[in-house]
PDB file of N, CA and C in Angstrom:
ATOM      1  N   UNK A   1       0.846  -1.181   0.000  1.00  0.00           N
ATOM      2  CA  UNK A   1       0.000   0.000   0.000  1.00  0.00           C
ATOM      3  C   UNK A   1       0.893   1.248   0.000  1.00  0.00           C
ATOM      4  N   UNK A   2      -0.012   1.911  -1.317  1.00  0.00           N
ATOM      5  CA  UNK A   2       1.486   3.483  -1.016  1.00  0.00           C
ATOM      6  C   UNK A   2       1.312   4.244   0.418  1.00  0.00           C
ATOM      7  N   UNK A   3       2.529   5.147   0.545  1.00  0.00           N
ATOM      8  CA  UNK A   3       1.976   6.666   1.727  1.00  0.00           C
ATOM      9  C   UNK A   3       1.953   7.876   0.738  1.00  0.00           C
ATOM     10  N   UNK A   4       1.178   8.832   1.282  1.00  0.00           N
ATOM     11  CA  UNK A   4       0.864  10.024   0.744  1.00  0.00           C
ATOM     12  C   UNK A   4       1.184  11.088   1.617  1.00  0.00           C
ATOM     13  N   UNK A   5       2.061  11.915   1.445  1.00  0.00           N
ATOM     14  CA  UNK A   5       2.326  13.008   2.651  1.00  0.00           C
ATOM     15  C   UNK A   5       1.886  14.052   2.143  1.00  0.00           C
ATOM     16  N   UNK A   6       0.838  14.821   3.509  1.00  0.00           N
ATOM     17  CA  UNK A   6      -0.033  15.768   3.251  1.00  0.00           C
ATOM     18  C   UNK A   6       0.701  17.072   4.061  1.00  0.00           C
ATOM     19  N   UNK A   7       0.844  18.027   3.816  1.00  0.00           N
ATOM     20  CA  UNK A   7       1.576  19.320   4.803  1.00  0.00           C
ATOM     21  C   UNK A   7       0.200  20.349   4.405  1.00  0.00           C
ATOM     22  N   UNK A   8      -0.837  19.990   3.705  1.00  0.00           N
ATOM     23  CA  UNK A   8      -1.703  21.146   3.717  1.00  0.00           C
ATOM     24  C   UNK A   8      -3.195  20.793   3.979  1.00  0.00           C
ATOM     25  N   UNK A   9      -4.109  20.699   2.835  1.00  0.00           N
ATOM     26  CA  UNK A   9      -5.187  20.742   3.153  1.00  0.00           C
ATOM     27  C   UNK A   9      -5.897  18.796   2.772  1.00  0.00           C
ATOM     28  N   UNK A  10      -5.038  18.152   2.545  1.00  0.00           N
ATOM     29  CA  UNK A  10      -5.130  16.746   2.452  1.00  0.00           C
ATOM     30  C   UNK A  10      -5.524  16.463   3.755  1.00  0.00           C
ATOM     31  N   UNK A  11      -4.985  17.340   5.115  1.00  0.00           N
ATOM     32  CA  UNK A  11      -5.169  16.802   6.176  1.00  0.00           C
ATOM     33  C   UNK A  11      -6.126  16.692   6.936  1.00  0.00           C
ATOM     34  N   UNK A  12      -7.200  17.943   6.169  1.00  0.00           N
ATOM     35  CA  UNK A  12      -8.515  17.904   6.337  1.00  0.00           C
ATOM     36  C   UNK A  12      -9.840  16.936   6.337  1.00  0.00           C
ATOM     37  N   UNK A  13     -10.276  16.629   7.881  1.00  0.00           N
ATOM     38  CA  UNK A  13     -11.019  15.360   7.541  1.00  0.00           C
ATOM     39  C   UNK A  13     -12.597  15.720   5.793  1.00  0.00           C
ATOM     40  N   UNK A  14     -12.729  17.184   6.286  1.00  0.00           N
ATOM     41  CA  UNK A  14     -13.731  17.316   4.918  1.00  0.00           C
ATOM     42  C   UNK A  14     -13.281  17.210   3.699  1.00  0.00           C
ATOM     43  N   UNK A  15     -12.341  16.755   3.365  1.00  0.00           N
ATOM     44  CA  UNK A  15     -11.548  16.805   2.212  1.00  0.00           C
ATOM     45  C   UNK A  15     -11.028  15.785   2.012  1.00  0.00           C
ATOM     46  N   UNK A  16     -10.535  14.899   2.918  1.00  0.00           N
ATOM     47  CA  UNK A  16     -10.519  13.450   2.893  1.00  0.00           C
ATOM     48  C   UNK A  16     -11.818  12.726   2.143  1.00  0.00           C
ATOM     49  N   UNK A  17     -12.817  13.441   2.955  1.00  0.00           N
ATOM     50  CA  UNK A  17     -14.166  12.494   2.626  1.00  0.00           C
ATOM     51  C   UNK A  17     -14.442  12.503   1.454  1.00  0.00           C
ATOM     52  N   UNK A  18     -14.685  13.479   0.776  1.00  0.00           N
ATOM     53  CA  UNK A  18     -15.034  14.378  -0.285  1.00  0.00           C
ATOM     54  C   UNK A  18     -13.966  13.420  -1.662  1.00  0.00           C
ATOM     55  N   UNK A  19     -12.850  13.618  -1.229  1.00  0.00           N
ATOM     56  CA  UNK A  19     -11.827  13.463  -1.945  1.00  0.00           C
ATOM     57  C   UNK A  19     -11.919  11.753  -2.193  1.00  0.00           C
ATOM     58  N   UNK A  20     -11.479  11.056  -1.079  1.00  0.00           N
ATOM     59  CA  UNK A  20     -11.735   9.508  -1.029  1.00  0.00           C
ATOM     60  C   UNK A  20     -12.727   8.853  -0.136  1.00  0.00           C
ATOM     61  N   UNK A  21     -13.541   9.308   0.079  1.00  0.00           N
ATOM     62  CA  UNK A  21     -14.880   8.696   1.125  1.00  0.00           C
ATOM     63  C   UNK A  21     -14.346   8.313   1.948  1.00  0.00           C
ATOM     64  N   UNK A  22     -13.274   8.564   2.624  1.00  0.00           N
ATOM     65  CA  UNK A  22     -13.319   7.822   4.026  1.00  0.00           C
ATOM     66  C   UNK A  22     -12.312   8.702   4.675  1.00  0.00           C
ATOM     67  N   UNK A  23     -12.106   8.873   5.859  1.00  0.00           N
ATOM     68  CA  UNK A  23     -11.012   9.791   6.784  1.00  0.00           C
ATOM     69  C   UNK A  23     -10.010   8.713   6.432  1.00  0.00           C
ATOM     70  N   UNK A  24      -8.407   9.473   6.615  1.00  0.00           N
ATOM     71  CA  UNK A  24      -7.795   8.812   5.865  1.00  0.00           C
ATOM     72  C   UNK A  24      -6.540   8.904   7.471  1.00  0.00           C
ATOM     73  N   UNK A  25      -6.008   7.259   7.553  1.00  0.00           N
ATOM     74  CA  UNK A  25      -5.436   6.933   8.699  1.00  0.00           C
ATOM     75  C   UNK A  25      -3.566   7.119   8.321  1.00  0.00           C
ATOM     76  N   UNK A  26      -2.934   7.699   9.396  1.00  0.00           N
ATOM     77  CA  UNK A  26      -1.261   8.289   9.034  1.00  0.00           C
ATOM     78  C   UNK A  26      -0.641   8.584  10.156  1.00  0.00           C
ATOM     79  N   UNK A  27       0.552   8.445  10.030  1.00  0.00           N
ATOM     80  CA  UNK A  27       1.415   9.247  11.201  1.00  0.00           C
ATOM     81  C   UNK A  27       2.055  10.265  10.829  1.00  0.00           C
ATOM     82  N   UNK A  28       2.563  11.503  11.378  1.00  0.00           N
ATOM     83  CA  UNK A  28       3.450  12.454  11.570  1.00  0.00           C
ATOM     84  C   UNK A  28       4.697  12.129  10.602  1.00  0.00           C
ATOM     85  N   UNK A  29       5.305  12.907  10.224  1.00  0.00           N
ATOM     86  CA  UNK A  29       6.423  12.149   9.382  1.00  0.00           C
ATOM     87  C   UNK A  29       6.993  14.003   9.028  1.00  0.00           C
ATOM     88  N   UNK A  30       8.557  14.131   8.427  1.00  0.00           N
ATOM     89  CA  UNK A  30       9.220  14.800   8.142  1.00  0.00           C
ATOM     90  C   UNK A  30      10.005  14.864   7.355  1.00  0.00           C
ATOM     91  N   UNK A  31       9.716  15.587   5.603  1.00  0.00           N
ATOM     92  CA  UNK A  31      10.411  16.036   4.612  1.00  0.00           C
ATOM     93  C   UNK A  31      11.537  16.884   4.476  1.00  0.00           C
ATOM     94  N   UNK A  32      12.842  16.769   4.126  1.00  0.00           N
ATOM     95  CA  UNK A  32      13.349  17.543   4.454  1.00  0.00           C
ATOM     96  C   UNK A  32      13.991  17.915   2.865  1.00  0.00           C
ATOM     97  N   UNK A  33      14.997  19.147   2.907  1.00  0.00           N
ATOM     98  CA  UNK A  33      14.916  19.965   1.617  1.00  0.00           C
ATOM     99  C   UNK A  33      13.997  20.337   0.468  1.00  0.00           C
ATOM    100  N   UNK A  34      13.062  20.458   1.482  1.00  0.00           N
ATOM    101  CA  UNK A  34      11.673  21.441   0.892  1.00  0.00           C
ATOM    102  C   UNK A  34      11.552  23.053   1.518  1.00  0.00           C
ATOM    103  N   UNK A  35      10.891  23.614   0.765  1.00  0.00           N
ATOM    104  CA  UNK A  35      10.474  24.746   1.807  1.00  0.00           C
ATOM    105  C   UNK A  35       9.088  24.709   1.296  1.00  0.00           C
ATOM    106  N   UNK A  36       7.957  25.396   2.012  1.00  0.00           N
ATOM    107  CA  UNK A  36       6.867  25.735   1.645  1.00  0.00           C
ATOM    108  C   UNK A  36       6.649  26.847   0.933  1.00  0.00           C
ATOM    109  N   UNK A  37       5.956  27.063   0.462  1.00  0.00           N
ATOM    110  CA  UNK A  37       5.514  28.331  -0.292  1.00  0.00           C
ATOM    111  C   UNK A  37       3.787  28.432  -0.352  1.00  0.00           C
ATOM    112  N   UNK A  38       2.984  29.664  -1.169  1.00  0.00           N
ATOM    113  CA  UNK A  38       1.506  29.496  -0.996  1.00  0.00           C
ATOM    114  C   UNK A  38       1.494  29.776  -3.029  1.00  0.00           C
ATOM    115  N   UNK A  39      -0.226  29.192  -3.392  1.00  0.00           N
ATOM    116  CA  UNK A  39      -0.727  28.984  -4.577  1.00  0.00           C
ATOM    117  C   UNK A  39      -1.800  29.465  -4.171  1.00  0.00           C
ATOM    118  N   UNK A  40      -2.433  30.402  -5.953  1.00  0.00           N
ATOM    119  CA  UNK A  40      -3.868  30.619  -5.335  1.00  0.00           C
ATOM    120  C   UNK A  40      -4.243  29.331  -6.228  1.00  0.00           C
ATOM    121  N   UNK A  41      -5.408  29.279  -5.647  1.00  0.00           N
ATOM    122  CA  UNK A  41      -6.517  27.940  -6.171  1.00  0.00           C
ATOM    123  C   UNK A  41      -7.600  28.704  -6.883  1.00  0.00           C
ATOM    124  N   UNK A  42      -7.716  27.736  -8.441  1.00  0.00           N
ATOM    125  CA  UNK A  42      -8.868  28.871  -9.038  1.00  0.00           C
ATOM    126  C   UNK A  42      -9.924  28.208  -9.548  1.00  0.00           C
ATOM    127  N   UNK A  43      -9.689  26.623  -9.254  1.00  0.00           N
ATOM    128  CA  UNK A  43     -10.323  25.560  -9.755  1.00  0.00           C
ATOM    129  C   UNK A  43     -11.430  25.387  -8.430  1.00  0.00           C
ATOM    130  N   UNK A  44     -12.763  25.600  -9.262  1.00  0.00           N
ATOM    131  CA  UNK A  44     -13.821  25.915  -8.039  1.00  0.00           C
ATOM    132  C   UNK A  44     -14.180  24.668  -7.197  1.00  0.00           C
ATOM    133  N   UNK A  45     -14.444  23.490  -8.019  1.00  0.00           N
ATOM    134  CA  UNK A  45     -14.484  22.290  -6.752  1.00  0.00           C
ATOM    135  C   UNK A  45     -13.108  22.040  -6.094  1.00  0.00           C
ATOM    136  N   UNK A  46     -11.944  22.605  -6.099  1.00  0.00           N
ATOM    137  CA  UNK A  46     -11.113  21.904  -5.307  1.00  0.00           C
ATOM    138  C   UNK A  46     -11.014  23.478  -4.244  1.00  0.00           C
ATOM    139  N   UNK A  47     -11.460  24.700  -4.731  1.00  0.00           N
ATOM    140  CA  UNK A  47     -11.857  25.882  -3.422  1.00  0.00           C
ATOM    141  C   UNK A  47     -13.040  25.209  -2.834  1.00  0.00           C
ATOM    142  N   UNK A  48     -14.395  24.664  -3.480  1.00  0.00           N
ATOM    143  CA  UNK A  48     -15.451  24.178  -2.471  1.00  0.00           C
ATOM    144  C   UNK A  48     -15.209  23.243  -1.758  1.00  0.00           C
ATOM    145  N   UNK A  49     -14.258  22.218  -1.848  1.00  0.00           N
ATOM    146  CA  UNK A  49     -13.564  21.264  -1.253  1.00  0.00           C
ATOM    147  C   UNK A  49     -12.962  22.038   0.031  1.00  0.00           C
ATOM    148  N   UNK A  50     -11.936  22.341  -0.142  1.00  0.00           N
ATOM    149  CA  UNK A  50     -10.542  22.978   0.579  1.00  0.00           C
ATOM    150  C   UNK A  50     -11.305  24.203   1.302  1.00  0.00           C
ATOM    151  N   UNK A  51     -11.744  25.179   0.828  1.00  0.00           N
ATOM    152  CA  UNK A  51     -12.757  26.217   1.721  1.00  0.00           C
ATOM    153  C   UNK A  51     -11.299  27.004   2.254  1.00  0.00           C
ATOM    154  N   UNK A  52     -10.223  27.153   0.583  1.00  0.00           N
ATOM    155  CA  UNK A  52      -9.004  28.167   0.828  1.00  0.00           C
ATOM    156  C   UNK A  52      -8.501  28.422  -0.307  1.00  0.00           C
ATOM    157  N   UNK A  53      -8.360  29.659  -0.412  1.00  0.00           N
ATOM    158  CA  UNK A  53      -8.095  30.319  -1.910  1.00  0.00           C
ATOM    159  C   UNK A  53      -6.789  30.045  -2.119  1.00  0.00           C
ATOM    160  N   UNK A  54      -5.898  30.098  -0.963  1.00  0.00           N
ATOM    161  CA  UNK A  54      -4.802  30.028  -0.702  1.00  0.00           C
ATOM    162  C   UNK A  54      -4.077  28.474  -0.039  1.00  0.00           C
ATOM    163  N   UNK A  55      -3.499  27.573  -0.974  1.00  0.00           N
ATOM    164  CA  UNK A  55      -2.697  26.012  -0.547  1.00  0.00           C
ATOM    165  C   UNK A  55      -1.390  26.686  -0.726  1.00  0.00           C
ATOM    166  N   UNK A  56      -0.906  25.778   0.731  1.00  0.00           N
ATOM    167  CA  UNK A  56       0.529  25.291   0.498  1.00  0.00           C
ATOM    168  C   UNK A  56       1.049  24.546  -0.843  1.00  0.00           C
ATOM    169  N   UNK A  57       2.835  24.823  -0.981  1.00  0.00           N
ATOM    170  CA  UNK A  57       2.826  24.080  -2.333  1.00  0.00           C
ATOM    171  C   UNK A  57       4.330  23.827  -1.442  1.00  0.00           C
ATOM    172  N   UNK A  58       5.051  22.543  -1.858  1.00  0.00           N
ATOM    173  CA  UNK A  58       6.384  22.356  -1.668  1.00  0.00           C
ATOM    174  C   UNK A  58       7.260  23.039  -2.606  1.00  0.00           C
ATOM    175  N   UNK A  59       8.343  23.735  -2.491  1.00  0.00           N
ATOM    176  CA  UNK A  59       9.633  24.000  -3.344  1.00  0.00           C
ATOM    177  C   UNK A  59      10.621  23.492  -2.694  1.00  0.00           C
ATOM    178  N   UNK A  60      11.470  22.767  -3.452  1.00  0.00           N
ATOM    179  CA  UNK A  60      12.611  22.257  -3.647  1.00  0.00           C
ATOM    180  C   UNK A  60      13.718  22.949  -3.451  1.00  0.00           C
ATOM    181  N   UNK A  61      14.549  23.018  -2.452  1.00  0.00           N
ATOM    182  CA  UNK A  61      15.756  23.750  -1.680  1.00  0.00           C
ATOM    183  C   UNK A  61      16.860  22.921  -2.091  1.00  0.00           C
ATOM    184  N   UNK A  62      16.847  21.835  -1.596  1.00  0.00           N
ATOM    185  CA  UNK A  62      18.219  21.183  -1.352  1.00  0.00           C
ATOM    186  C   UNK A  62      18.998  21.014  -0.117  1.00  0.00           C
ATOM    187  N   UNK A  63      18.494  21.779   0.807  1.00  0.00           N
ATOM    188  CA  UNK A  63      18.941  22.037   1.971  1.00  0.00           C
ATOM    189  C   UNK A  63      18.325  21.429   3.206  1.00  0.00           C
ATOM    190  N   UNK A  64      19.100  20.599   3.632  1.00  0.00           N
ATOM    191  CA  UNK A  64      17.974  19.405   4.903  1.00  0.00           C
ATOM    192  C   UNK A  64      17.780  20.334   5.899  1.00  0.00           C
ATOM    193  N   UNK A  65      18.626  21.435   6.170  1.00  0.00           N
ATOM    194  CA  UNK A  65      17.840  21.529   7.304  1.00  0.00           C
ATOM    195  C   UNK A  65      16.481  22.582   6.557  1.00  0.00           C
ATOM    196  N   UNK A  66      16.141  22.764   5.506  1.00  0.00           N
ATOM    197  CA  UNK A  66      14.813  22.946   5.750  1.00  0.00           C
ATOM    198  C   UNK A  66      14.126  22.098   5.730  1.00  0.00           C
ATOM    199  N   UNK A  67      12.796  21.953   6.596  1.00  0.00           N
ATOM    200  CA  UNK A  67      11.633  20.584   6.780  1.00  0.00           C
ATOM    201  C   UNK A  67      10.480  21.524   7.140  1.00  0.00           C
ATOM    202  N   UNK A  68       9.468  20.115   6.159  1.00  0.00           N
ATOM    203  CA  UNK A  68       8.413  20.202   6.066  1.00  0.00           C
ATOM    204  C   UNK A  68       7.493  19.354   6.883  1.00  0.00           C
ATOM    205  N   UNK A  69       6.846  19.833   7.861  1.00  0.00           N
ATOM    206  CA  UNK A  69       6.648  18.850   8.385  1.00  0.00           C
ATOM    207  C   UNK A  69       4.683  18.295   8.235  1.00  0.00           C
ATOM    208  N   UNK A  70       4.225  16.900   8.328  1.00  0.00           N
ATOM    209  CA  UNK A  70       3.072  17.160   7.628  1.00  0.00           C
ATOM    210  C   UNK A  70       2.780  15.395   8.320  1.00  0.00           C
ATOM    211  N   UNK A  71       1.814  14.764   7.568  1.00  0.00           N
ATOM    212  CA  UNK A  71       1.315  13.051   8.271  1.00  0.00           C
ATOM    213  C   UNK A  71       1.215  12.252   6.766  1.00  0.00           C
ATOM    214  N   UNK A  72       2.152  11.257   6.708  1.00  0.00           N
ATOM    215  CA  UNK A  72       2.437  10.164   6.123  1.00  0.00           C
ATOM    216  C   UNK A  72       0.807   9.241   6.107  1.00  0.00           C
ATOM    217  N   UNK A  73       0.287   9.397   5.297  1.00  0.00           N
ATOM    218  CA  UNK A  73      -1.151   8.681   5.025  1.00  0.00           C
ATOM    219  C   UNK A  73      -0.800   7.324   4.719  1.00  0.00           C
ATOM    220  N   UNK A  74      -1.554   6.299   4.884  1.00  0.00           N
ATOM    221  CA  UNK A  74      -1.457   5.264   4.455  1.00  0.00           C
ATOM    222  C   UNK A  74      -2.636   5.041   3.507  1.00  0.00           C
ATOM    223  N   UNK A  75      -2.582   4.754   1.748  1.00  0.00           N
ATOM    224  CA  UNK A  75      -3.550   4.961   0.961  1.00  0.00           C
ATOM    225  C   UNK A  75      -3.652   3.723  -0.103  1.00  0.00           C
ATOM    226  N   UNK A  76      -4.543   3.844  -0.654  1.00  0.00           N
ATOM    227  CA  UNK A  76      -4.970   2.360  -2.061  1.00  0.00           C
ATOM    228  C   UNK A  76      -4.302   3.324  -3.141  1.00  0.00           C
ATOM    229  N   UNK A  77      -4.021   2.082  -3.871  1.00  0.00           N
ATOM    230  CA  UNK A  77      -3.392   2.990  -5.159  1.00  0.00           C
ATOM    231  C   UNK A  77      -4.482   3.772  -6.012  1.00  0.00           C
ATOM    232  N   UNK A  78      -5.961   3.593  -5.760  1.00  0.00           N
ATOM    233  CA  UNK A  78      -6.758   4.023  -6.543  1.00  0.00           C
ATOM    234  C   UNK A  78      -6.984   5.658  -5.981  1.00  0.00           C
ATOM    235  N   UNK A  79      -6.594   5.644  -4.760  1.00  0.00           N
ATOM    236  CA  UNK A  79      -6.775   6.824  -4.062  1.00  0.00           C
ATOM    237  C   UNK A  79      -5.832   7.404  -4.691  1.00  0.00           C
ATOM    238  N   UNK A  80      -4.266   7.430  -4.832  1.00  0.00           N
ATOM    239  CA  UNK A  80      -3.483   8.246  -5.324  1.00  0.00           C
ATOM    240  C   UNK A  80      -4.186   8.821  -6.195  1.00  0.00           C
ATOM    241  N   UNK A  81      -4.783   8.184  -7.033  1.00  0.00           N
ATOM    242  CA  UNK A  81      -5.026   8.334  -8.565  1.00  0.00           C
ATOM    243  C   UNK A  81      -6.525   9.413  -8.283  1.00  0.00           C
ATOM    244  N   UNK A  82      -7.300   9.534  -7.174  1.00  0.00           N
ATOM    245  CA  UNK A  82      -7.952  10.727  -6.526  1.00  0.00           C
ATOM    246  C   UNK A  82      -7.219  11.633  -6.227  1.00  0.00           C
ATOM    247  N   UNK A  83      -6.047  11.635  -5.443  1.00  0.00           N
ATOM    248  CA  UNK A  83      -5.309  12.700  -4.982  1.00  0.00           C
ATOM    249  C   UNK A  83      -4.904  13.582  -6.382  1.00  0.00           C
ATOM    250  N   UNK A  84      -4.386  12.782  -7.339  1.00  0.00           N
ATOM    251  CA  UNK A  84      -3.829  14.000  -8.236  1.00  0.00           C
ATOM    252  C   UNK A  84      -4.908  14.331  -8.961  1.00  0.00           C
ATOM    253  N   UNK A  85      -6.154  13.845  -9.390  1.00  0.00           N
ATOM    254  CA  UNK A  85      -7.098  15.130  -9.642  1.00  0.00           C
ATOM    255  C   UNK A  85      -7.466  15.852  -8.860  1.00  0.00           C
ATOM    256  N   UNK A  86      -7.476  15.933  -7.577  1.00  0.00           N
ATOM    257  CA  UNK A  86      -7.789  17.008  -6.059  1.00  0.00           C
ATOM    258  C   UNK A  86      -6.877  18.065  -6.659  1.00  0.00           C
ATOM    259  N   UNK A  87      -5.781  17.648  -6.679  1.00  0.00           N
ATOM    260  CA  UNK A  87      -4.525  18.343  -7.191  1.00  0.00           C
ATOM    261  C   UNK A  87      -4.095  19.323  -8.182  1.00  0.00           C
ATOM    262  N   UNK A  88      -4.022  20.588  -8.034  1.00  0.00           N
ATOM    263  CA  UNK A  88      -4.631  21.581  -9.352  1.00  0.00           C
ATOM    264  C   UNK A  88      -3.195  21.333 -10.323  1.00  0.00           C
ATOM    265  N   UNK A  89      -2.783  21.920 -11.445  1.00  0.00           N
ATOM    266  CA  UNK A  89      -1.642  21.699 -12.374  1.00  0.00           C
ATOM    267  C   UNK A  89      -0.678  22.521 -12.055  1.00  0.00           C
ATOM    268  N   UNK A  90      -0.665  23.050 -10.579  1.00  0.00           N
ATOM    269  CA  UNK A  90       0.592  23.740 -10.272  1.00  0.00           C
ATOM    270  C   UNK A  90       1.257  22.665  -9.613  1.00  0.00           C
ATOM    271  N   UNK A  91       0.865  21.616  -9.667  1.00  0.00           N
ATOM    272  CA  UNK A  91       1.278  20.272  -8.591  1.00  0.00           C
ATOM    273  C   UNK A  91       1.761  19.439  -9.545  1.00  0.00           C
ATOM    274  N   UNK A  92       3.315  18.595  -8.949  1.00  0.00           N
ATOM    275  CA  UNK A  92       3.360  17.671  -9.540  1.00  0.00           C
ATOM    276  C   UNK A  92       3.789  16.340  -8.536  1.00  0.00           C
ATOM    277  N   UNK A  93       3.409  15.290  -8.651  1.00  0.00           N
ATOM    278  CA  UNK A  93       3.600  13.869  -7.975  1.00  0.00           C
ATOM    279  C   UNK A  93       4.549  13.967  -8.009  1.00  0.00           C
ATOM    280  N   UNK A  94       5.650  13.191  -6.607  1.00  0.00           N
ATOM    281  CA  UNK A  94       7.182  12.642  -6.943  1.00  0.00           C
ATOM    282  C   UNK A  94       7.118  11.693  -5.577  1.00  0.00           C
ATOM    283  N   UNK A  95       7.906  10.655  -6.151  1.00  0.00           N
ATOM    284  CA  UNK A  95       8.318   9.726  -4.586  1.00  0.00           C
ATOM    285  C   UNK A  95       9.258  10.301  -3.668  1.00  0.00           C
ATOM    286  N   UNK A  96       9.399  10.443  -2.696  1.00  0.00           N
ATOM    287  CA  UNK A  96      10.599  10.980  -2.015  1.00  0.00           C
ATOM    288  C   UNK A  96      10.645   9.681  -0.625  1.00  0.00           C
ATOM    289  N   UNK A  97      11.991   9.886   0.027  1.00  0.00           N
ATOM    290  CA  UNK A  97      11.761   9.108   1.218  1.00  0.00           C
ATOM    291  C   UNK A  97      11.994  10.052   2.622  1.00  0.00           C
ATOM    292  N   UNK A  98      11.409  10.111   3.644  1.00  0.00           N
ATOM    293  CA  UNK A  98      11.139  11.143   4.455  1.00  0.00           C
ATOM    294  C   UNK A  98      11.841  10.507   6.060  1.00  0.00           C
ATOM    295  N   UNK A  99      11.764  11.244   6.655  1.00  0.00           N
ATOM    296  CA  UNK A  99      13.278  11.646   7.736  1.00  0.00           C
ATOM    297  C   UNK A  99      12.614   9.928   8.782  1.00  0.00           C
ATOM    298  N   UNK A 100      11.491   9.442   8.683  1.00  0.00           N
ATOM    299  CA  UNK A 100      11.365   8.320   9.322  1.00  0.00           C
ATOM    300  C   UNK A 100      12.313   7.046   8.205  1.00  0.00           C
ATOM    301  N   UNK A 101      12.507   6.982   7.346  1.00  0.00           N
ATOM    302  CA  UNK A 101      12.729   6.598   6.512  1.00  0.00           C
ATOM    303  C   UNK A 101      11.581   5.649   5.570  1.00  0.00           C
ATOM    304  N   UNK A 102      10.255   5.740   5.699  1.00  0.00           N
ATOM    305  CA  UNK A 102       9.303   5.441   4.918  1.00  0.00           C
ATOM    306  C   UNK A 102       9.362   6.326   3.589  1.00  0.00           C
ATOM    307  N   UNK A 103       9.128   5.950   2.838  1.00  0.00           N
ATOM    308  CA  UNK A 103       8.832   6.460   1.031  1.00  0.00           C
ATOM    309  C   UNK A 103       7.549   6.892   0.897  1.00  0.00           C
ATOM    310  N   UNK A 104       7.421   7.979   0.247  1.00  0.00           N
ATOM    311  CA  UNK A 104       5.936   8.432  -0.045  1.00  0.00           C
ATOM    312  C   UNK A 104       5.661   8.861  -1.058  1.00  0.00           C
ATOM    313  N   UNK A 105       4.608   9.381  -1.474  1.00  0.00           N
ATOM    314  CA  UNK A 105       3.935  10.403  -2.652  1.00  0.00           C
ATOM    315  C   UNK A 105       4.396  11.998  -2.138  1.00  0.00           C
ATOM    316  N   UNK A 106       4.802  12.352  -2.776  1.00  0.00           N
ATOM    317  CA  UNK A 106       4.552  14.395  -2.617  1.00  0.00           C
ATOM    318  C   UNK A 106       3.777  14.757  -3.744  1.00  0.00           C
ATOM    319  N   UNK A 107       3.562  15.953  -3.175  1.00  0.00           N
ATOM    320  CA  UNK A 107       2.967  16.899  -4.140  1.00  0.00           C
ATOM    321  C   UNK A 107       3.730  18.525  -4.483  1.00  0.00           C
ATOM    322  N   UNK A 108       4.564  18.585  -5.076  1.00  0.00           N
ATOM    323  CA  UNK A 108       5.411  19.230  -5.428  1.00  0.00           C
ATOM    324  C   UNK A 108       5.224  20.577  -6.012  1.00  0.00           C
ATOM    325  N   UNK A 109       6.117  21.871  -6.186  1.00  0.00           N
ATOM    326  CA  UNK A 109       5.571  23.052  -7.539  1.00  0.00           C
ATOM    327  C   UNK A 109       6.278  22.188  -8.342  1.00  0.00           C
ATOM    328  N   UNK A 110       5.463  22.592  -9.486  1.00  0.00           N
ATOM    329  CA  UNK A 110       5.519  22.097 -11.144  1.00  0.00           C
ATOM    330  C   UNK A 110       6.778  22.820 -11.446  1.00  0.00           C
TER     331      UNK A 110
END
């Protein structure tokens, strides 16, 4: 089963539901050589979803000591495949492996 690491509005149980019908079960976990940054959202079901004009987006540093810190989901592969349409086209998927040493999904700037 993949993980999916959420640092924004994934973590939201209304958005879980919405997104994959069910609250979605994870632990705490920590990305490192990311920084955060903000996106506006203009795509109206994923603002009626999210109920924020404004998402986090990861950028790519290089630098460990910046971290992101966010909860390692445990998900079906069919769900991924929900997550990246949730996902507006400033986003892009990548595997990374995170400071527990579990492997996950991100959601990246494009």
């Amino acid at each position: 089963m993949p993980n999916l690491f959420s640092y924004g509005t994934l973590q939201k149980e209304q958005v879980q539901i919405e997104t994959f019908g069910r609250i979605l079960h994870g632990e705490k976990d920590i990305l490192t050589g990311y920084k955060l940054n903000m996106v506006e959202i203009t795509d109206p079901e994923v603002l009626r979803k999210s109920d924020q004009k404004y998402h986090p987006i990861l950028r790519f540093s290089g630098d460990d000591k910046d971290e992101v810190e966010g909860v390692l989901f445990d998900v079906l592969n069919e769900e991924i495949l929900r997550a990246d349409e949730y996902e507006v086209d400033d986003y892009k998927r990548i595997e990374k492996i995170f400071k527990s040493g579990k492997e996950g999904f991100i959601y990246v700037e494009r």
